[in-house]
Protein backbone atom coordinates (compact mmCIF):
# COMPACT_ATOMS: atom_id res chain seq x y z
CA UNK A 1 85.54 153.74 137.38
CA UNK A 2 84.28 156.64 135.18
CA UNK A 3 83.05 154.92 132.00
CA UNK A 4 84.88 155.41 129.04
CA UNK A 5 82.08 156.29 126.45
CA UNK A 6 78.42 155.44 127.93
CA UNK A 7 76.77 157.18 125.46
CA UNK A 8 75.99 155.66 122.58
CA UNK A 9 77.49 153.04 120.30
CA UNK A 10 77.45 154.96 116.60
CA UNK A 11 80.60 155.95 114.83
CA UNK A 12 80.42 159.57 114.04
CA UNK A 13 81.99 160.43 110.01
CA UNK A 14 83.05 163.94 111.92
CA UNK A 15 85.30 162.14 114.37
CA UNK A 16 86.97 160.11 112.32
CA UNK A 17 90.75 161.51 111.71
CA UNK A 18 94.08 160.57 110.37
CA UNK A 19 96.86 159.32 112.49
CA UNK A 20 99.21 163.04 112.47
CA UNK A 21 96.15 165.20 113.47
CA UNK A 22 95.72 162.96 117.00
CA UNK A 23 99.49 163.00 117.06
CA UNK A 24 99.74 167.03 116.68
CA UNK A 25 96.60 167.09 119.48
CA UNK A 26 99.30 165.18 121.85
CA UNK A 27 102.41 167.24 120.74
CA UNK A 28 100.63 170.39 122.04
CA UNK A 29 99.08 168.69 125.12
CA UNK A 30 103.32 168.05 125.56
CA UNK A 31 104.06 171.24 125.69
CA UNK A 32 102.87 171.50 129.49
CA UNK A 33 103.82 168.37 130.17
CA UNK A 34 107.29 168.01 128.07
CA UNK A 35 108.97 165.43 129.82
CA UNK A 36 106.59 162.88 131.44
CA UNK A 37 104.44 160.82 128.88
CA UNK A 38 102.53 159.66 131.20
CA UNK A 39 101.00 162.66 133.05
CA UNK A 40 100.62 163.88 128.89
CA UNK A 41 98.78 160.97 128.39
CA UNK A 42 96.14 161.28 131.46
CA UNK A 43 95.69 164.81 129.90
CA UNK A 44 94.66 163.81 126.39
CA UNK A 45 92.53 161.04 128.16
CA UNK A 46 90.40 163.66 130.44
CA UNK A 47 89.79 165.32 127.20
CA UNK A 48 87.04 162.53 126.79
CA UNK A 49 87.08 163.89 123.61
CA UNK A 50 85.98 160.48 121.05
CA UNK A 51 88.08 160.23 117.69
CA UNK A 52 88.10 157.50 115.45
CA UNK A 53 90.96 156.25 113.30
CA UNK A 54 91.48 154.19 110.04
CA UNK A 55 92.64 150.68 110.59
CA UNK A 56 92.86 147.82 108.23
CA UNK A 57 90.98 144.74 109.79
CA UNK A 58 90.03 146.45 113.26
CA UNK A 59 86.71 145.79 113.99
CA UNK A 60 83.37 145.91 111.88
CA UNK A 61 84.17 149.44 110.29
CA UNK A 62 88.17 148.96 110.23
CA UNK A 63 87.93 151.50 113.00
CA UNK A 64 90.26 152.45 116.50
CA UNK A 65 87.87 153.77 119.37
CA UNK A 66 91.11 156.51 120.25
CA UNK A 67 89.61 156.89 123.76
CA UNK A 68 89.41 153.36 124.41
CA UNK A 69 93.38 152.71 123.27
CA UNK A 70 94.53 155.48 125.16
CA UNK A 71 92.43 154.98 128.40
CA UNK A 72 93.45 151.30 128.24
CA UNK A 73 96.86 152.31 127.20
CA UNK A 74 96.73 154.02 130.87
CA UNK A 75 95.19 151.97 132.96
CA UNK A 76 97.94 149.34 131.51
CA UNK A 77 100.75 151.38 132.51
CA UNK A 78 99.32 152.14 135.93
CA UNK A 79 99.02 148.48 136.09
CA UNK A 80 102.65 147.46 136.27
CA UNK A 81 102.93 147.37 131.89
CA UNK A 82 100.75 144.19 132.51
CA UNK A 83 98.35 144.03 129.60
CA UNK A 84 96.37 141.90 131.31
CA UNK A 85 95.17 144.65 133.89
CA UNK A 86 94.29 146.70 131.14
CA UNK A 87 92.40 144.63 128.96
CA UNK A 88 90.71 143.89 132.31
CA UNK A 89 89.91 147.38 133.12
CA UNK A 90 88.31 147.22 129.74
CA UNK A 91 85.77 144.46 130.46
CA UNK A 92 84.95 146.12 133.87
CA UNK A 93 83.88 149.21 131.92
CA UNK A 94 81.94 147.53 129.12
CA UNK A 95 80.06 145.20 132.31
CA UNK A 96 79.81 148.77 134.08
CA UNK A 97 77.75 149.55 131.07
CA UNK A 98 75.83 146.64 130.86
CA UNK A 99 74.63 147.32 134.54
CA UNK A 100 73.57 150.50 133.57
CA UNK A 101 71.99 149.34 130.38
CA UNK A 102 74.27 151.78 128.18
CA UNK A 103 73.76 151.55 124.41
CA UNK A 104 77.71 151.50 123.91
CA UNK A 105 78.57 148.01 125.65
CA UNK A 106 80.47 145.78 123.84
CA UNK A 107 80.62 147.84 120.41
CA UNK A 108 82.53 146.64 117.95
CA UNK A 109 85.45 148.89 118.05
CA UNK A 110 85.97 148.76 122.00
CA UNK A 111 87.63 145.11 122.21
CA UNK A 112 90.06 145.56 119.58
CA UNK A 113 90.74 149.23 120.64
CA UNK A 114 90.80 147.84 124.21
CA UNK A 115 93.64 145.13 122.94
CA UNK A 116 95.61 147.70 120.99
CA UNK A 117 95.05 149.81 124.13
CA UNK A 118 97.02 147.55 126.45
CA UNK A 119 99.67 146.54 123.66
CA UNK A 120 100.65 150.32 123.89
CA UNK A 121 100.90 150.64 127.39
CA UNK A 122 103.13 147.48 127.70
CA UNK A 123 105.77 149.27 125.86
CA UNK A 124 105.55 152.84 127.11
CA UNK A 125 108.01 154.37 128.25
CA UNK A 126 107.79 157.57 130.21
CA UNK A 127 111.13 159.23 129.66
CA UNK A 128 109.59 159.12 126.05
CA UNK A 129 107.41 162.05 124.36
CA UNK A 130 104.27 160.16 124.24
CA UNK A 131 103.73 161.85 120.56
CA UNK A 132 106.97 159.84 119.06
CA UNK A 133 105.74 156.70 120.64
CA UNK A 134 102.23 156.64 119.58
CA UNK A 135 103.22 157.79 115.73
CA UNK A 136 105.46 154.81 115.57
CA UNK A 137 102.94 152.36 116.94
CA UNK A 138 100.31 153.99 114.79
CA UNK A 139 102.57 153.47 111.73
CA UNK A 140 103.12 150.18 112.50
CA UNK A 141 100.01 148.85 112.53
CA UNK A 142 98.80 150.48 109.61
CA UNK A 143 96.88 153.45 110.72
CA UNK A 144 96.05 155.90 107.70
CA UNK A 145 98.17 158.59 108.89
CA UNK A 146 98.20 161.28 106.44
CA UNK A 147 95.89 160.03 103.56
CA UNK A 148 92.79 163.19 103.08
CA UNK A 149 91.40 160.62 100.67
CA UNK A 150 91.31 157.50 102.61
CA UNK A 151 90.50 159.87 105.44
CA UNK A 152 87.48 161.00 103.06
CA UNK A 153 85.91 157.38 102.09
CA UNK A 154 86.48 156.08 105.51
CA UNK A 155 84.15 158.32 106.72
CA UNK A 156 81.61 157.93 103.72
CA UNK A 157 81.88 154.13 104.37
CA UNK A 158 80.83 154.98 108.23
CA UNK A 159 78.42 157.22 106.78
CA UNK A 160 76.92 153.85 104.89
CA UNK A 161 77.27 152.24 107.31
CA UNK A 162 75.43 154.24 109.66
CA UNK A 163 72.65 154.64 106.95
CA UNK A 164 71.94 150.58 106.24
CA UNK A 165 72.28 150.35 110.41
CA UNK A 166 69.85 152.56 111.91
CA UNK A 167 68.89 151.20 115.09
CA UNK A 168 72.46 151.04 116.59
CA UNK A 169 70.82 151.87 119.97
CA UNK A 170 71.46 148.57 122.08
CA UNK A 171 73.63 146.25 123.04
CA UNK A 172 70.82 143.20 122.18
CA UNK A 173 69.73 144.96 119.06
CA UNK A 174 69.21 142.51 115.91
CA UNK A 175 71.16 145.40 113.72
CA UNK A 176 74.07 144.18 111.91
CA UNK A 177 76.02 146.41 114.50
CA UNK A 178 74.90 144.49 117.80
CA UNK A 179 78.04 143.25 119.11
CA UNK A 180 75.91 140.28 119.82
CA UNK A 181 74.80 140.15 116.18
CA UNK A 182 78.27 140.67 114.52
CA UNK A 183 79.27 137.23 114.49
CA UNK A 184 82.54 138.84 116.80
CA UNK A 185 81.41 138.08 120.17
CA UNK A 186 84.17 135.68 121.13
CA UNK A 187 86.40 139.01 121.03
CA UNK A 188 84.83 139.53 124.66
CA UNK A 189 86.36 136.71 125.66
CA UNK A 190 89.17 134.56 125.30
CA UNK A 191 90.83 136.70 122.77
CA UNK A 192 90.98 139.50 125.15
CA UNK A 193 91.99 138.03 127.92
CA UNK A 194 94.72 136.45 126.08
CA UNK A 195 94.79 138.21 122.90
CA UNK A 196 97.24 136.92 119.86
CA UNK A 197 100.66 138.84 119.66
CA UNK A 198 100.74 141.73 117.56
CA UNK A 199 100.34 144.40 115.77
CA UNK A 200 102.15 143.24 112.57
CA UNK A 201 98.26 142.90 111.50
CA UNK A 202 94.52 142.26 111.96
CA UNK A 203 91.80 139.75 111.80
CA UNK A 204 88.29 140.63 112.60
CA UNK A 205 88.35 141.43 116.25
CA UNK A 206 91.77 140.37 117.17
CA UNK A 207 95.40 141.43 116.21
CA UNK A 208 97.28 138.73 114.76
């Protein structure tokens, strides 16, 4: 399994973006691929390209890892729509990391991007532009989709963030962003094998 984003564990203010610009990124990835959401959804995925969206009550910085959704989102699909598989193929890549000793294990964002990830792909169809399904999922569970301002102090608030959390460089770090440290670890657990039904709306790491 190629891991999803090995790198580091930081949430970068210049990827963060508003629900219609990822939305217009998959509307011209559809133009090649106009009639099969699926094969337009492995395309946006082997961008590997990591964007961060605005979400009320997702994680510690009310942020969706994109590339974790959508990879999850795929691997559910491929699955049989199971969301089980998916949220599966999540843990395997976050223990991948561990293995490897990867500073981006278990961040905060990855389970509840992972979740939403394998919500997605339960109801995706592929008959479907992948653009018009992911704006009305988006929409419905809350994602700033068009706000410039909100867009603008989420990414000060990571920017804060970042600043008061400096050594964001392990998983076993004693920085408030440890996923160890963030009082959310039972998110790697239970609640995603078995997450609550959703998205009408968040708490902490799961979707409630």
């Amino acid at each position: 399994m190629n891991l999803i984003d090995p790198d580091g564990r930081r949430v970068e203010p210049a990827n963060a973006i508003t629900g219609n610009q990822l939305i217009q990124m998959i509307v011209d990835i559809e133009k090649t691929f106009p009639n099969n959401s699926i094969l337009a959804l492995r395309q946006f995925n082997r961008l590997g390209t990591d964007y961060y969206l605005e979400a009320p009550g997702v994680g510690t910085l009310n942020a969706i890892d994109v590339k974790h959704m959508l990879n999850v989102a795929f691997v559910t699909y491929s699955g049989g729509q199971k969301g089980g598989s998916g949220r599966a193929g999540g843990h395997i890549n976050e223990l991948i990391q561990l293995l490897n000793w990867s500073p981006s294990v278990y961040s905060p964002e990855d389970v509840p991007s992972n979740n939403l990830g394998a919500q997605f792909g339960e109801g995706l169809q592929m008959e479907l532009l992948l653009s018009v399904q992911l704006r009305a999922f988006l929409e419905q569970i809350g994602v700033n989709m068009n706000d410039p301002e909100s867009l603008e102090a989420f990414k000060k608030a990571i920017q804060a963030y970042n600043a008061a959390n400096q050594n964001q460089d392990s998983v076993f770090s004693d920085d408030e962003s440890s996923y160890w440290h963030s009082g959310e670890n039972d998110a790697a657990g239970d609640n995603m094998w078995n997450p609550p039904p959703g998205p009408s709306g968040y708490r902490g790491n799961n979707f409630r």
